[in-house]
C-alpha atoms as a PDB file:
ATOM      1  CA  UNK A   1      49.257 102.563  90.141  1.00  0.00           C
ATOM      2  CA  UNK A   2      51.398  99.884  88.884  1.00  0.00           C
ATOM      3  CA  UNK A   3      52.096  99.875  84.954  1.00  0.00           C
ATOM      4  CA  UNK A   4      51.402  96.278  83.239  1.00  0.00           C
ATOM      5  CA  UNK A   5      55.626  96.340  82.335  1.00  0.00           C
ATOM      6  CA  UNK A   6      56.056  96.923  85.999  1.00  0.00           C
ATOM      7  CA  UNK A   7      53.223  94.108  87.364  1.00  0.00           C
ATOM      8  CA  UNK A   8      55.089  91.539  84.683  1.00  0.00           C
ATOM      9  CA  UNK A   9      58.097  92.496  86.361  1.00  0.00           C
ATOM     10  CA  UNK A  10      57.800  92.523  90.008  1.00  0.00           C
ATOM     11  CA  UNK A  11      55.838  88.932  89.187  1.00  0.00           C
ATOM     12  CA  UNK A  12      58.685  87.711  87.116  1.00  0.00           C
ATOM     13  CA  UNK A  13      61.377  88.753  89.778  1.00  0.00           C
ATOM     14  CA  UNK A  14      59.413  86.952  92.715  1.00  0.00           C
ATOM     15  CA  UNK A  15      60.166  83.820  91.150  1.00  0.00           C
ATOM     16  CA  UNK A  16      63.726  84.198  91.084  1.00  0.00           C
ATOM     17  CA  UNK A  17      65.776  82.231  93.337  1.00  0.00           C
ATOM     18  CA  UNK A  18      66.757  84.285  97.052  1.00  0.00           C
ATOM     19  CA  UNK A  19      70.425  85.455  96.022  1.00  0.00           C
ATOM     20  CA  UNK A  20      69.516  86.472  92.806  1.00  0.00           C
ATOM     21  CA  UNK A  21      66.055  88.753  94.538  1.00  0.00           C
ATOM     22  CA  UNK A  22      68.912  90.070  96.934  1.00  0.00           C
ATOM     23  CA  UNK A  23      71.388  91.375  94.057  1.00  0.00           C
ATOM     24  CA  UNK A  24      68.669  92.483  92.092  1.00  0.00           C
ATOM     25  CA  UNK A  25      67.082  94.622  94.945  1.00  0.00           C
ATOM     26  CA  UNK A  26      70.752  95.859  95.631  1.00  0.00           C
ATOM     27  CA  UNK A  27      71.399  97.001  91.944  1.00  0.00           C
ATOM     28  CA  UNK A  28      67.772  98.980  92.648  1.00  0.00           C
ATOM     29  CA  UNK A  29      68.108 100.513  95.732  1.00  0.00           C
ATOM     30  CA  UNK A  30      72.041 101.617  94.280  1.00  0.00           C
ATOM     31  CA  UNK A  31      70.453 103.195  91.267  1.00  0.00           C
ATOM     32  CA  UNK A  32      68.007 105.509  93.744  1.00  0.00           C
ATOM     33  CA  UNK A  33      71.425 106.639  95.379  1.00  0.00           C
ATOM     34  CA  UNK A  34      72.806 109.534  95.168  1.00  0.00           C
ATOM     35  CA  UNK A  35      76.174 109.866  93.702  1.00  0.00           C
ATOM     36  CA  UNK A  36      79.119 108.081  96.045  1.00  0.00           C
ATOM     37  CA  UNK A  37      80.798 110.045  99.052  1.00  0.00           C
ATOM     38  CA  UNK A  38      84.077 109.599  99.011  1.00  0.00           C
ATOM     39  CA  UNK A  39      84.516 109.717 102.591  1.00  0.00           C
ATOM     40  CA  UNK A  40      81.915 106.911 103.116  1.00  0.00           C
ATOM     41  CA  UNK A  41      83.873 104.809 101.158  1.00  0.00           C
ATOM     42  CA  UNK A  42      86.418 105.191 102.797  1.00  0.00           C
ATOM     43  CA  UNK A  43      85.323 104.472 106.298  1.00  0.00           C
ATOM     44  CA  UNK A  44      83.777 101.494 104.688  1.00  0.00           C
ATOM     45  CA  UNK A  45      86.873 100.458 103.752  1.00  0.00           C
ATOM     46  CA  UNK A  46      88.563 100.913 107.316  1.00  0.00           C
ATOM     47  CA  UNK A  47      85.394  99.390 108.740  1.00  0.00           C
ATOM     48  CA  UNK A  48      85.737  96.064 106.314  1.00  0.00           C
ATOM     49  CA  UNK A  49      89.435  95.894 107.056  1.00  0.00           C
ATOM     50  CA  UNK A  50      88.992  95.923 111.080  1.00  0.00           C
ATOM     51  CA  UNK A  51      86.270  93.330 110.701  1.00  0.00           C
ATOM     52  CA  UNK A  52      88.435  90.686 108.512  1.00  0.00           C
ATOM     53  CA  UNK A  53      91.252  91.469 110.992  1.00  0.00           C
ATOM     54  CA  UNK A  54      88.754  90.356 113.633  1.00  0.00           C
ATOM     55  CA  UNK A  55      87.739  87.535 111.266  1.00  0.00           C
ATOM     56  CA  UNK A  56      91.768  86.722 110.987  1.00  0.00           C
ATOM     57  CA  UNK A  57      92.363  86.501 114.558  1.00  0.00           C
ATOM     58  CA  UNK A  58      89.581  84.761 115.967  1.00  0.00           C
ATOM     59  CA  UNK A  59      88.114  87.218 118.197  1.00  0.00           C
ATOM     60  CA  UNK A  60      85.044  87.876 115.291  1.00  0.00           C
ATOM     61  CA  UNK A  61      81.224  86.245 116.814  1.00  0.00           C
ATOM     62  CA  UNK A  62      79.260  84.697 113.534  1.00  0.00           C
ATOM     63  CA  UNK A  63      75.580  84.523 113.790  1.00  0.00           C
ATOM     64  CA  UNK A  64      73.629  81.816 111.241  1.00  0.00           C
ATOM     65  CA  UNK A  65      71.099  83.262 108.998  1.00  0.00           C
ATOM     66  CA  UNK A  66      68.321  81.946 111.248  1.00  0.00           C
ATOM     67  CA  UNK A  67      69.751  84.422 113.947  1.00  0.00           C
ATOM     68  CA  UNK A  68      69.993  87.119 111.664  1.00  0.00           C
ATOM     69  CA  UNK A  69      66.809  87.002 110.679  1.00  0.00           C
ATOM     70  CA  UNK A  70      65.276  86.879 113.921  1.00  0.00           C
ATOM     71  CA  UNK A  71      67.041  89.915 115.226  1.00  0.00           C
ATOM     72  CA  UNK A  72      66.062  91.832 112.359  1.00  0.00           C
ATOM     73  CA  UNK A  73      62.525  90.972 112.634  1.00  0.00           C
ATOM     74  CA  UNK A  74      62.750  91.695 116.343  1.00  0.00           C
ATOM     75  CA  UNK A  75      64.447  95.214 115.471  1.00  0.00           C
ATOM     76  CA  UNK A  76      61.782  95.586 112.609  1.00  0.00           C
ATOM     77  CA  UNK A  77      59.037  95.052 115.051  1.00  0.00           C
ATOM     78  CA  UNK A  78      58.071  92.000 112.964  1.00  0.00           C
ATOM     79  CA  UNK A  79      57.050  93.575 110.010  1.00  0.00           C
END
């Protein structure tokens, strides 16, 4: 059962703009983590390296936002 702080919230951060609903989910779903692996972060950076090298030499395939979103509703099963 939702708290009145938490109902004034979760109305008050609906009406922020997209980006800002997206950093502020991120900052919540980081504070539920557990503490950082070391070794995740590290592959993370390997992985983020060998994608802006594929960025730098061409070979990287973009996808717009539309597309993005469609695939992830399709993966979703349209939730």
């Amino acid at each position: 059962m939702a708290t009145e702080t938490l109902r004034r919230l979760r109305s008050e951060a609906l009406t922020l703009p997209e980006a800002e609903r997206a950093e502020l989910a991120h900052e919540l779903v980081k504070s539920l983590d557990a503490p950082a692996d070391a070794d995740a972060a590290d592959a993370w950076d390997k992985e983020i390296l060998r994608r802006l090298a594929e960025i730098d030499s061409g070979t990287a395939k973009f996808i717009d936002r539309d597309e993005f979103r469609r695939r992830m509703k399709a993966r979703l099963g349209d939730r």
